[in-house]
N, C-alpha and C. Protein backbone atom coordinates (compact mmCIF):
# COMPACT_ATOMS: atom_id res chain seq x y z
N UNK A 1 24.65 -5.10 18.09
CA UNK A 1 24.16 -3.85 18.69
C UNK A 1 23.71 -2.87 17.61
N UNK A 2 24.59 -2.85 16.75
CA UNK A 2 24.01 -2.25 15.33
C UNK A 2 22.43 -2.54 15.03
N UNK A 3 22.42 -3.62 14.61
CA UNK A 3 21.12 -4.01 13.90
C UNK A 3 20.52 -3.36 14.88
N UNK A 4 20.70 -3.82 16.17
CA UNK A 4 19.16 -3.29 17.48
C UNK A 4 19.12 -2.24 17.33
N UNK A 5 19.86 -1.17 17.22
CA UNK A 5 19.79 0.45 17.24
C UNK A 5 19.14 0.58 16.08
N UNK A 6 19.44 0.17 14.44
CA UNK A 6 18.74 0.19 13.49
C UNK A 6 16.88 -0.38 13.71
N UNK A 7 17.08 -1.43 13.98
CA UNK A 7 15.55 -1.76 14.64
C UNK A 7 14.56 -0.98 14.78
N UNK A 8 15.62 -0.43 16.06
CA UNK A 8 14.89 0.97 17.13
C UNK A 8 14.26 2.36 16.52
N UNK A 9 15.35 2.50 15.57
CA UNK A 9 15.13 3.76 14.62
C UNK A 9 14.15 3.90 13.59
N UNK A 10 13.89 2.78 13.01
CA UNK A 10 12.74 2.35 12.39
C UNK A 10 11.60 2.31 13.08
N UNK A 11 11.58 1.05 13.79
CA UNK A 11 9.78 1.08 14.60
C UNK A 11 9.92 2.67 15.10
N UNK A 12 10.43 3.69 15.74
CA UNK A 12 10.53 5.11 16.14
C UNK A 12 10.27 5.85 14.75
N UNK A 13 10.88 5.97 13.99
CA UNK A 13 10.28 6.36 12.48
C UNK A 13 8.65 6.38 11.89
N UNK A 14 8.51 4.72 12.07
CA UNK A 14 7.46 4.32 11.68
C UNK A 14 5.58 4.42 12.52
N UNK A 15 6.41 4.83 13.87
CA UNK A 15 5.64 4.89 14.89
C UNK A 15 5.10 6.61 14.80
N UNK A 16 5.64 7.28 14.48
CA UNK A 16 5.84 8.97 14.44
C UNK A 16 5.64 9.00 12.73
N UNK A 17 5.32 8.07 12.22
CA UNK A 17 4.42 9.08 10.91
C UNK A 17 2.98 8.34 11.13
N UNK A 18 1.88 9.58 10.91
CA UNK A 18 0.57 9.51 10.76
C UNK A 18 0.27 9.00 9.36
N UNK A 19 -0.62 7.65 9.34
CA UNK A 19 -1.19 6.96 7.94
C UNK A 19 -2.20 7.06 8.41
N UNK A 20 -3.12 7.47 7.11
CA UNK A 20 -4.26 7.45 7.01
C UNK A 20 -4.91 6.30 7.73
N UNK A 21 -6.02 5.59 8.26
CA UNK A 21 -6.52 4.59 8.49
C UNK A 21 -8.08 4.44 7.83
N UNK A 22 -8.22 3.31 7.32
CA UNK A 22 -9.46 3.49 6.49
C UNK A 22 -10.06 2.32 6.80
N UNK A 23 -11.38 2.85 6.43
CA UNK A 23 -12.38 1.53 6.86
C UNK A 23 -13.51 1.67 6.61
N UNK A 24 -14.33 0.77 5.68
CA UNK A 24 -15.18 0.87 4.78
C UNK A 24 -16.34 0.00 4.81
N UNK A 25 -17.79 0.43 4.61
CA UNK A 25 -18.43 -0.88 4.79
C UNK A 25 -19.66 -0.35 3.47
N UNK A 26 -20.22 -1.54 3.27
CA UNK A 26 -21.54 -1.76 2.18
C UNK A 26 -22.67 -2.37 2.06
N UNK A 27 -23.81 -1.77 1.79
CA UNK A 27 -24.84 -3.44 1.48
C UNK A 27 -24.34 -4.63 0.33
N UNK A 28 -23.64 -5.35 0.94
CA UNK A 28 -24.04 -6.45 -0.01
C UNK A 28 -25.09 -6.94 -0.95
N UNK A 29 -25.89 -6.48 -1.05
CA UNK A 29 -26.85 -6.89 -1.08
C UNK A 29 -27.68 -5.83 -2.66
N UNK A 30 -26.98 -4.90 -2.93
CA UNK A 30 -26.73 -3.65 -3.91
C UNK A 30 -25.85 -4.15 -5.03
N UNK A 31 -26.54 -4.27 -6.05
CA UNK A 31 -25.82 -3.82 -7.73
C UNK A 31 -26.01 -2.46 -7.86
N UNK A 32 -24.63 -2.45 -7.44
CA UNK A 32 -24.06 -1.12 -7.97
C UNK A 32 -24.10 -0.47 -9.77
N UNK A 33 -24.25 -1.77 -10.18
CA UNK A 33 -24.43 -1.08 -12.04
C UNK A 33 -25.74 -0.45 -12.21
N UNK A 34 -26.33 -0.46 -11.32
CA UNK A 34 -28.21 0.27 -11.40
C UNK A 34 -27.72 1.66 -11.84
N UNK A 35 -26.67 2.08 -10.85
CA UNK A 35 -26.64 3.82 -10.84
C UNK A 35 -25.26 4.18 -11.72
N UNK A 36 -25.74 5.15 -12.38
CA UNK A 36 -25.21 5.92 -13.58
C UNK A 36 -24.31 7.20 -13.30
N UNK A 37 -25.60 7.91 -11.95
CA UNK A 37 -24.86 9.48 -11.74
C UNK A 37 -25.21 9.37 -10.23
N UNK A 38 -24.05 10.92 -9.93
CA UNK A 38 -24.03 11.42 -8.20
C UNK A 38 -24.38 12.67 -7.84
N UNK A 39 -24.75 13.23 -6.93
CA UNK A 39 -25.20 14.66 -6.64
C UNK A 39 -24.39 14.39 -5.02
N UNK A 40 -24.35 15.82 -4.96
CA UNK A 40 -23.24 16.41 -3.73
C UNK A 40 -24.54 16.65 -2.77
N UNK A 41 -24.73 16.38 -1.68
CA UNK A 41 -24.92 16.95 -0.58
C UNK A 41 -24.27 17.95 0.31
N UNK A 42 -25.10 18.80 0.41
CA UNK A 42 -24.49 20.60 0.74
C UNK A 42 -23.55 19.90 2.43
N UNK A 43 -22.35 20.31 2.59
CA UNK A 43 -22.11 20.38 4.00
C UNK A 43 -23.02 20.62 4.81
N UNK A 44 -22.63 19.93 5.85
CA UNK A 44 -23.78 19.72 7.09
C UNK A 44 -23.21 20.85 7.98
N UNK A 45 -23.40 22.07 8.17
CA UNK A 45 -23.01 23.13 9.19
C UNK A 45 -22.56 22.51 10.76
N UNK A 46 -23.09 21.53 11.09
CA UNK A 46 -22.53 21.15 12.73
C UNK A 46 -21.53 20.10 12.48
N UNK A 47 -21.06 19.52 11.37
CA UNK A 47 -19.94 18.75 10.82
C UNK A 47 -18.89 19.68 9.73
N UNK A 48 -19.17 20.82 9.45
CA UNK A 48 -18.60 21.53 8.14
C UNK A 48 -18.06 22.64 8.91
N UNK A 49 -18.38 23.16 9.84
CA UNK A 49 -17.62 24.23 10.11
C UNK A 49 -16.25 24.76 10.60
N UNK A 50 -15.53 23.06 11.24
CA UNK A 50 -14.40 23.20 11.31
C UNK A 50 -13.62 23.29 10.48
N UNK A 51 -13.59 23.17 8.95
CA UNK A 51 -13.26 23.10 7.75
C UNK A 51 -13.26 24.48 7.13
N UNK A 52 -12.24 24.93 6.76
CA UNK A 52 -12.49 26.33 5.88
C UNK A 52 -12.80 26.00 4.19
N UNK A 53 -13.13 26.83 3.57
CA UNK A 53 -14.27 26.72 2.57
C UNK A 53 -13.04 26.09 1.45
N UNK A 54 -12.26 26.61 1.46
CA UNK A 54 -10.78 26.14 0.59
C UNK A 54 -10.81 24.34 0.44
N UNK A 55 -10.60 24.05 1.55
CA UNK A 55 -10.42 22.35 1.88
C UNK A 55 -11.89 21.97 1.39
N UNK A 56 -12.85 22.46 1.89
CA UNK A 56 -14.40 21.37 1.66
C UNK A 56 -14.29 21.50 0.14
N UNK A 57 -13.75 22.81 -0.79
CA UNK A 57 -13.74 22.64 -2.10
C UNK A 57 -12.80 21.65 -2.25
N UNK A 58 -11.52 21.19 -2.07
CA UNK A 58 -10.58 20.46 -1.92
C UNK A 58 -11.20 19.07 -2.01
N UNK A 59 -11.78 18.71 -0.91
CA UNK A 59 -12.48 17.36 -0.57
C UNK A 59 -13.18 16.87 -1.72
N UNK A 60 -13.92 18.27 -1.94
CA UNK A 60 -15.76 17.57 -2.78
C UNK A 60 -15.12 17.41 -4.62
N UNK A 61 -14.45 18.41 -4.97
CA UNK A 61 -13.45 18.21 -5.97
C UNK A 61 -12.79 16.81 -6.10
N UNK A 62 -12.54 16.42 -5.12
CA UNK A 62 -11.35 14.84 -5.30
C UNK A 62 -12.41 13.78 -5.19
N UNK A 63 -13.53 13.85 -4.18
CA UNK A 63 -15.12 13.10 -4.73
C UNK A 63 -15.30 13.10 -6.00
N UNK A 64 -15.43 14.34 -6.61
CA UNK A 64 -16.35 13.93 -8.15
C UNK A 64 -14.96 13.34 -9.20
N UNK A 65 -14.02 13.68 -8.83
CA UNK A 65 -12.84 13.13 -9.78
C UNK A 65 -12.85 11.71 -9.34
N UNK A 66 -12.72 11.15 -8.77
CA UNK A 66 -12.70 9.77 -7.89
C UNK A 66 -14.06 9.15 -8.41
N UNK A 67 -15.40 9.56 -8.27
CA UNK A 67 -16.13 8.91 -8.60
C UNK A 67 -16.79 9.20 -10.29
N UNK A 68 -16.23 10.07 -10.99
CA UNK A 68 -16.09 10.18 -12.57
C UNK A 68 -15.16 9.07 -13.28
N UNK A 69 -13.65 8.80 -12.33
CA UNK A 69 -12.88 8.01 -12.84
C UNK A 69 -13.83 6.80 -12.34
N UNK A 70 -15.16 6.33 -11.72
CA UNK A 70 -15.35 4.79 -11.25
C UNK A 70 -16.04 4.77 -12.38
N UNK A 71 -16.83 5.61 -13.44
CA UNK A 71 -17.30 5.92 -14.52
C UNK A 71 -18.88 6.69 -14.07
N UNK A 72 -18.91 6.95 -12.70
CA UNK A 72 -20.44 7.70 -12.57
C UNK A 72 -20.30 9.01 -13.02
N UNK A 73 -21.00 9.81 -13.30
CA UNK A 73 -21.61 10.93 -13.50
C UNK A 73 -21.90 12.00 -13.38
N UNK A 74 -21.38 13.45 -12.91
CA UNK A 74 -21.98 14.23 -11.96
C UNK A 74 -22.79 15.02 -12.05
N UNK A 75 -24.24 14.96 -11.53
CA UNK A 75 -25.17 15.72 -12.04
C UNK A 75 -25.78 16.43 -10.41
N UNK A 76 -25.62 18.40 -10.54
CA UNK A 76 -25.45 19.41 -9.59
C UNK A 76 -26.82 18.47 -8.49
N UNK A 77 -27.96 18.03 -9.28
CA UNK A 77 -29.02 17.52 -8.76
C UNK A 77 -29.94 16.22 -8.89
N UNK A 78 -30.00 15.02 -8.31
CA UNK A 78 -31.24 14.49 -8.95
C UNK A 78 -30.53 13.40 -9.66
N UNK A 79 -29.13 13.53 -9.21
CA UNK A 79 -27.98 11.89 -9.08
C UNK A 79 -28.90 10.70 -8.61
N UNK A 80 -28.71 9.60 -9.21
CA UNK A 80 -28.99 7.86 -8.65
C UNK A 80 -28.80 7.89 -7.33
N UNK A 81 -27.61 8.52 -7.00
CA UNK A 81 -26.34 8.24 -6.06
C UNK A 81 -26.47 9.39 -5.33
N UNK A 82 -26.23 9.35 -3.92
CA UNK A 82 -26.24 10.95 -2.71
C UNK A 82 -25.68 10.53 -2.33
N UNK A 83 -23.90 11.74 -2.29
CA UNK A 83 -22.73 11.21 -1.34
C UNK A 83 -23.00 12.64 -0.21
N UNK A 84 -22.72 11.95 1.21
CA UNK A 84 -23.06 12.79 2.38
C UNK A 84 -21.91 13.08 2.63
N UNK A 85 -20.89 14.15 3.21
CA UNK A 85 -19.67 14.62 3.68
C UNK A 85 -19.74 14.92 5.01
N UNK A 86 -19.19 14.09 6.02
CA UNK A 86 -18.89 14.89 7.41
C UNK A 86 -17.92 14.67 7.74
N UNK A 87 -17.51 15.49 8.72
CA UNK A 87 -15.69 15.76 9.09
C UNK A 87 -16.31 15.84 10.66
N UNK A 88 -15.04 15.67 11.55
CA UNK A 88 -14.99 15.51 12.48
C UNK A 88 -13.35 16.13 13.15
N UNK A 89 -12.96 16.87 13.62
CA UNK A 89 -11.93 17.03 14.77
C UNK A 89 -11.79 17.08 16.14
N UNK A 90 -10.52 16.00 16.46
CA UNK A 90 -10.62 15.78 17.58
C UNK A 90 -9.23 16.12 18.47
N UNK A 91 -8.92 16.88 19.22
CA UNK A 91 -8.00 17.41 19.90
C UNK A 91 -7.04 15.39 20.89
N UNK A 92 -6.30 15.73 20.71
CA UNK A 92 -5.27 14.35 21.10
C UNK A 92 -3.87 14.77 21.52
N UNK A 93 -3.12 13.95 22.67
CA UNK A 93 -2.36 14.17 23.10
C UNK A 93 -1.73 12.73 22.95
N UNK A 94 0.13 12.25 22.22
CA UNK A 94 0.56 11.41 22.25
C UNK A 94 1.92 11.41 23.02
N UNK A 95 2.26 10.67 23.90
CA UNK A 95 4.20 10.67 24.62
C UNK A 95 4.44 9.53 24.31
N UNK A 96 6.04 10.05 24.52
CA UNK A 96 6.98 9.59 23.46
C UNK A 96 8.01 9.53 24.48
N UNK A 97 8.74 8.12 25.64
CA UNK A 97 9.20 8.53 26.46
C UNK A 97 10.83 7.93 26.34
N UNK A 98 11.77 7.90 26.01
CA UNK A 98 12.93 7.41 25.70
C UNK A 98 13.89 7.87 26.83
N UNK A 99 14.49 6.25 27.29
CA UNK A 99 15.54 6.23 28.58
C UNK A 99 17.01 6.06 27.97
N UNK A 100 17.87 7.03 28.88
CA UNK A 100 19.20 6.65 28.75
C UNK A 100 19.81 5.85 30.06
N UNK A 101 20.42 4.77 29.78
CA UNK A 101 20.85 4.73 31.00
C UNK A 101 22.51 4.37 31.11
N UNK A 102 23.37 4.62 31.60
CA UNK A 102 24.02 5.25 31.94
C UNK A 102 25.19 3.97 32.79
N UNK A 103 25.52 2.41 32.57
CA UNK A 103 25.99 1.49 33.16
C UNK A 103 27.11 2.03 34.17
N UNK A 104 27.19 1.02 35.29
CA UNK A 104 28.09 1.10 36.72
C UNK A 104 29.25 0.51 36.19
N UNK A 105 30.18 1.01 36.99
CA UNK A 105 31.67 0.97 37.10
C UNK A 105 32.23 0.01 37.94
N UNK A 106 33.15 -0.68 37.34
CA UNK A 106 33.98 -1.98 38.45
C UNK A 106 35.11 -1.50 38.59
N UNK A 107 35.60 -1.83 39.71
CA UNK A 107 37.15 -1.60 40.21
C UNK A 107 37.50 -2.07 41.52
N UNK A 108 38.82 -1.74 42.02
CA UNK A 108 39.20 -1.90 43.14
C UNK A 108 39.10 -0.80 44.27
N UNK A 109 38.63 -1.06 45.47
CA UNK A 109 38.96 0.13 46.42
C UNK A 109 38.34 -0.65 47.73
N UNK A 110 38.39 0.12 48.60
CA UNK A 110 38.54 0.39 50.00
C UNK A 110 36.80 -0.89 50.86
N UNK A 111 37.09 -1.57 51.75
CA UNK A 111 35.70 -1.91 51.88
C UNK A 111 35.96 -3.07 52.82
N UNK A 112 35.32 -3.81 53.39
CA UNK A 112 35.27 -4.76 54.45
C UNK A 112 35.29 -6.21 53.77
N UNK A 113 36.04 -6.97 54.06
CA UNK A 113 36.33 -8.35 53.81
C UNK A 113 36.07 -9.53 55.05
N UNK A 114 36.71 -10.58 54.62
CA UNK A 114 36.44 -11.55 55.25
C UNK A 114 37.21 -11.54 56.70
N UNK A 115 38.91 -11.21 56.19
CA UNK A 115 39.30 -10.78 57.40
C UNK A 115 39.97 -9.20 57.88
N UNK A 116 38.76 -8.58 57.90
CA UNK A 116 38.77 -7.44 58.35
C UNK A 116 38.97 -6.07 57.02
N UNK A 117 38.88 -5.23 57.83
CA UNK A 117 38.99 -3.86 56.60
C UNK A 117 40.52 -4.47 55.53
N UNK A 118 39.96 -4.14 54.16
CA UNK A 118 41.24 -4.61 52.85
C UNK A 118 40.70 -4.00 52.00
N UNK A 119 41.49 -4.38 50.71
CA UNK A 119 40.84 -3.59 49.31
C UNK A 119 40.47 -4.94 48.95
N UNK A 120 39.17 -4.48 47.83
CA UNK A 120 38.65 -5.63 47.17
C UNK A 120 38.35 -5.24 45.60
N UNK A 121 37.45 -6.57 44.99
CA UNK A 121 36.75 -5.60 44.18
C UNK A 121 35.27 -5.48 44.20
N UNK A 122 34.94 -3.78 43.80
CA UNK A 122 33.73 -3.29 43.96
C UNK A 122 32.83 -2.90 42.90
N UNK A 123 31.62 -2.46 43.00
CA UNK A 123 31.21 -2.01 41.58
C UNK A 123 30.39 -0.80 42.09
N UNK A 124 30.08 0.26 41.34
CA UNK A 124 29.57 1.92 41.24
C UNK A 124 28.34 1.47 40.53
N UNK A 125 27.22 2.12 41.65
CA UNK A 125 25.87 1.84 40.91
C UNK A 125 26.26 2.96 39.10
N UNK A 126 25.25 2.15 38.22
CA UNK A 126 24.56 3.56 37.22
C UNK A 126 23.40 4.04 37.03
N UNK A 127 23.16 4.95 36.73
CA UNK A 127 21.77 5.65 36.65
C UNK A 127 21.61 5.88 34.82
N UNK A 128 20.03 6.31 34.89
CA UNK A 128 19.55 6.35 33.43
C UNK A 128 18.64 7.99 34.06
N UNK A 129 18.50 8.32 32.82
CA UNK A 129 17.44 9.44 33.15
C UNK A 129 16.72 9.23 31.67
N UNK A 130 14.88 9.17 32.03
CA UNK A 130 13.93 9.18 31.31
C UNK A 130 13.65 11.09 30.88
N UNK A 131 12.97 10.99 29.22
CA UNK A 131 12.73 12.28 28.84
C UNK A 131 11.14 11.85 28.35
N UNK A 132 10.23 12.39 28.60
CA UNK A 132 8.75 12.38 28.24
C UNK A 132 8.60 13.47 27.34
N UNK A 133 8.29 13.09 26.13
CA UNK A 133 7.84 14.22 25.03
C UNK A 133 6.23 14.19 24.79
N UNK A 134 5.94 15.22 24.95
CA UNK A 134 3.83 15.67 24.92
C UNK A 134 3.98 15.87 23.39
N UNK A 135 2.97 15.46 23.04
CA UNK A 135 2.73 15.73 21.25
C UNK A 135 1.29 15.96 21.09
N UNK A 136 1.05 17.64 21.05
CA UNK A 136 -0.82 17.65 21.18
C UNK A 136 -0.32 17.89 19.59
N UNK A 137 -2.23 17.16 18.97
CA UNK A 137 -2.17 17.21 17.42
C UNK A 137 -3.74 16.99 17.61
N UNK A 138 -4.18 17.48 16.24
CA UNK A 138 -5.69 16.96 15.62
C UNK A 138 -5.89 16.10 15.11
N UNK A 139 -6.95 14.77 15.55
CA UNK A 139 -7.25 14.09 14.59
C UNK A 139 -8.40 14.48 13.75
N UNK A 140 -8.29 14.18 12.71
CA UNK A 140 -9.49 14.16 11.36
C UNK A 140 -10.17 12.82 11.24
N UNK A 141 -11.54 12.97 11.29
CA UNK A 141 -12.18 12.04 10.81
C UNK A 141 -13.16 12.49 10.06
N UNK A 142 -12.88 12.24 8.70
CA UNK A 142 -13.26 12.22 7.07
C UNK A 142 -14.17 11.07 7.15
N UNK A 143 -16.16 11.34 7.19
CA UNK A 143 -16.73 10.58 6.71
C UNK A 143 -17.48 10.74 5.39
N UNK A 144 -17.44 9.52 4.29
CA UNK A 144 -18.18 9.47 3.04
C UNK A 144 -19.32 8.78 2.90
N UNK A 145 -20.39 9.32 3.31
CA UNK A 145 -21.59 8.10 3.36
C UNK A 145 -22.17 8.46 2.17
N UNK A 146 -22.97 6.80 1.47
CA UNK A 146 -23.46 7.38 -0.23
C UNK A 146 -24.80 6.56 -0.25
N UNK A 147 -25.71 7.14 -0.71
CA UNK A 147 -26.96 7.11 -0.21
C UNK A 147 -27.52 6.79 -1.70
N UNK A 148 -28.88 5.53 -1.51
CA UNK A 148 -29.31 5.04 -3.12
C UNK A 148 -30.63 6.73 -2.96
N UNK A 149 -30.53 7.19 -3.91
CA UNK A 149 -31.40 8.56 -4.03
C UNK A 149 -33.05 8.02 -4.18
N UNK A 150 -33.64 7.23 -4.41
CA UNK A 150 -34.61 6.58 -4.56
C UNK A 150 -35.18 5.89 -3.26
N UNK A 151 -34.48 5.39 -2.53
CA UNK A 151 -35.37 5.06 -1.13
C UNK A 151 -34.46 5.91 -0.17
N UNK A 152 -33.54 7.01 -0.12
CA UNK A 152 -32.41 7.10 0.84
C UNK A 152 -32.06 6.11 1.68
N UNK A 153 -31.79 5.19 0.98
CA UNK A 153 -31.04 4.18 1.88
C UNK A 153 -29.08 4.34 1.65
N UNK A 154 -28.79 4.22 3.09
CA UNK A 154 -27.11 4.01 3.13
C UNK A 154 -26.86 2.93 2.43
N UNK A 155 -25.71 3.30 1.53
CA UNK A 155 -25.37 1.99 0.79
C UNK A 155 -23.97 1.71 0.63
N UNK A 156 -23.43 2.85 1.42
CA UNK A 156 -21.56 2.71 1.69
C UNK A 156 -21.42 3.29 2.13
N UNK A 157 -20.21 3.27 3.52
CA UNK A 157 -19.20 4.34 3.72
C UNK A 157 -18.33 3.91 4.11
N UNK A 158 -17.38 4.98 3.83
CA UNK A 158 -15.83 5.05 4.10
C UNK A 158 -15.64 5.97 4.81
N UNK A 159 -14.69 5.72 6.09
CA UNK A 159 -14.36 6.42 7.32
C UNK A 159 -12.85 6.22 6.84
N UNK A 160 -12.31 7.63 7.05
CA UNK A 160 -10.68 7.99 6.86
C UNK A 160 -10.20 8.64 8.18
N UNK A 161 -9.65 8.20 8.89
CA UNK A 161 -8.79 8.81 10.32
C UNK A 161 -7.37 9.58 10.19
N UNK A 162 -7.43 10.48 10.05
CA UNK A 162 -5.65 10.66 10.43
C UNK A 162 -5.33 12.05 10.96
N UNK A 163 -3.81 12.21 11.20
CA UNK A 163 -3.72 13.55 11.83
C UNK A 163 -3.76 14.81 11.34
N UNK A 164 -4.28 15.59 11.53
CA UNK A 164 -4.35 16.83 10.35
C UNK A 164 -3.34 16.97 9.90
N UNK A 165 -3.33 17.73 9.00
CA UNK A 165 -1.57 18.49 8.34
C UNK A 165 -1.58 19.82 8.47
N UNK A 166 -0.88 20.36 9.12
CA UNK A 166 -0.94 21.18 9.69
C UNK A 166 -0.12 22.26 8.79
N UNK A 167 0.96 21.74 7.82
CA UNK A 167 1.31 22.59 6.55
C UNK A 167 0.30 22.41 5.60
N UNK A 168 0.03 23.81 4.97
CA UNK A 168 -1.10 23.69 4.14
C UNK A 168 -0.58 23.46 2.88
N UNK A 169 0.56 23.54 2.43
CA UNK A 169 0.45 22.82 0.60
C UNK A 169 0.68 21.59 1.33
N UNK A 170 1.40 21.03 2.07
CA UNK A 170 1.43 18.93 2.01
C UNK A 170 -0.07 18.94 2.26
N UNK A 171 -0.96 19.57 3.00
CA UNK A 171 -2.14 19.17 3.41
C UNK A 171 -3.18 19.36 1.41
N UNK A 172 -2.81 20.69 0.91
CA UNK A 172 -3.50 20.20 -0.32
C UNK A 172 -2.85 19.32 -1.22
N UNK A 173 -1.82 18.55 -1.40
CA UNK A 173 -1.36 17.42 -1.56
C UNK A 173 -1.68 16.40 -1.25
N UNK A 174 -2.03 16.59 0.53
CA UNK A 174 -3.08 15.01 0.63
C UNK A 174 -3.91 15.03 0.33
N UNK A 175 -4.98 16.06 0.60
CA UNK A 175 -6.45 15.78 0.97
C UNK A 175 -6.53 15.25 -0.41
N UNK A 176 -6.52 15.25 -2.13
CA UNK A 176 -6.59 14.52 -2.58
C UNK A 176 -6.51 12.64 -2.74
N UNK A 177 -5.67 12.66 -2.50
CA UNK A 177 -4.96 11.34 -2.17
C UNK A 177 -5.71 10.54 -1.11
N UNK A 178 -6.09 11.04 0.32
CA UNK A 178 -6.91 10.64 1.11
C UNK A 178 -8.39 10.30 0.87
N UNK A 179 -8.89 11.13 -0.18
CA UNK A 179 -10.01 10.41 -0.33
C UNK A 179 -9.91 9.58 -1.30
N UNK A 180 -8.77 9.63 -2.02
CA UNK A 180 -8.95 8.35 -3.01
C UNK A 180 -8.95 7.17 -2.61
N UNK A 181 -7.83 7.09 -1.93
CA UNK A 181 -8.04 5.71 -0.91
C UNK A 181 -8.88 5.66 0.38
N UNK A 182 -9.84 6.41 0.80
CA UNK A 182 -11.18 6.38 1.04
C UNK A 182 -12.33 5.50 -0.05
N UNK A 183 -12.17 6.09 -1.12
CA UNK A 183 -12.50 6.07 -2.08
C UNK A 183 -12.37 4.36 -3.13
N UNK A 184 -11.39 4.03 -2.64
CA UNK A 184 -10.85 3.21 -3.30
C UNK A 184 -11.58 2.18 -3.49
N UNK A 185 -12.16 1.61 -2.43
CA UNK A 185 -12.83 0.18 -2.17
C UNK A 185 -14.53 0.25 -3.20
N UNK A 186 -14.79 1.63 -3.36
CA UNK A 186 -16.03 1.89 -4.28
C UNK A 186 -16.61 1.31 -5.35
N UNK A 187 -17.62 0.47 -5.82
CA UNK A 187 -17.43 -0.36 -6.84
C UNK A 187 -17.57 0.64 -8.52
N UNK A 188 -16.79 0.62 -9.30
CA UNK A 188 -16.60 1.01 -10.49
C UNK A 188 -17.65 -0.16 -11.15
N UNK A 189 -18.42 1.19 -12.26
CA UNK A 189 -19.33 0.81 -13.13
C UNK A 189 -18.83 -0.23 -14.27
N UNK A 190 -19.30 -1.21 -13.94
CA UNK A 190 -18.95 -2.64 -15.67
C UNK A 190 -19.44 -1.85 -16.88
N UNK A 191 -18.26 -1.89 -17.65
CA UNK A 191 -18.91 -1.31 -18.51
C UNK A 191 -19.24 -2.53 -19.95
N UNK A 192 -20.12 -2.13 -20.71
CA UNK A 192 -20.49 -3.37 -21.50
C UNK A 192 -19.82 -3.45 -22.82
């Protein structure tokens, strides 16, 4: 019974923390060693405005560190490389419904038999009572699309999902971190 309660407490643990979810795609078909440097694309106002100006510095900051450490470049204009930034929030509701229940009682008492009214033995129904917990939260969806500057063609992105953070130092604690592993799958320059 131990272990099962331990079990329980875990998958419940594990179920109630928000991980990032990431997912990334590319042309195959792209040598990435062509390009040297990156230029920022200005926020897109109908994707940027849910974002206060603090965080988009936050974001675009952990971009050029992330893609300086792959060994590219950052130049204000006129980069190889055009990384696009859009954000997305989405209002969500999750329950969380956990039963107690409450086992029946055996004993002796009062009740009809074979030959006629006697005591026997009986059993007492039990009951459980269910609790439904509402959990409204934001999801974030962090997109990185990176564009060859020479034909604007898409040539990667990385989509990051997760729930906002709603404390703002853990949240400037992640938002680094989140785009790195956004970030992660990016191919780093060979160097010779």
């Amino acid at each position: 019974m131990k272990n099962i309660l331990s079990i329980f407490v875990l998958v419940l643990f594990l179920s109630s923390c928000s991980s990032l979810k990431v997912y990334t795609d590319s042309d195959k078909t792209v040598d990435f060693n062509q390009f040297a440097s990156f230029s920022l694309y200005p926020w897109d106002y109908k994707h940027g405005y849910q974002l206060n100006d603090y965080d988009k510095g936050t974001i675009l900051n952990a971009i050029k560190t992330e893609m300086t450490e792959k060994g590219y470049e950052f130049e204000k204009e006129g980069g190889d490389l055009v990384i696009s930034i859009f954000l997305t929030l989405d209002d969500k509701t999750s329950y969380t419904a956990y039963t107690d229940h409450y086992g029946g009682w055996a004993g002796y008492g009062g009740g009809w038999g074979y030959s006629g009214f006697g005591y026997g033995y009986g059993y007492g129904p039990g009951f459980s009572t269910t609790t439904v917990t509402e959990n409204n939260y934001q999801e974030g969806t962090l997109i990185i699309d990176i564009f060859n500057a020479a034909d604007k063609k898409l040539i990667w992105q990385g989509i990051g999902l997760k729930e906002v953070q709603t404390d703002l130092d853990k949240r400037d604690q992640q938002l680094p971190k989140n785009v790195g592993k956004i970030l992660a799958s990016f191919p780093t320059i060979k160097k010779n």
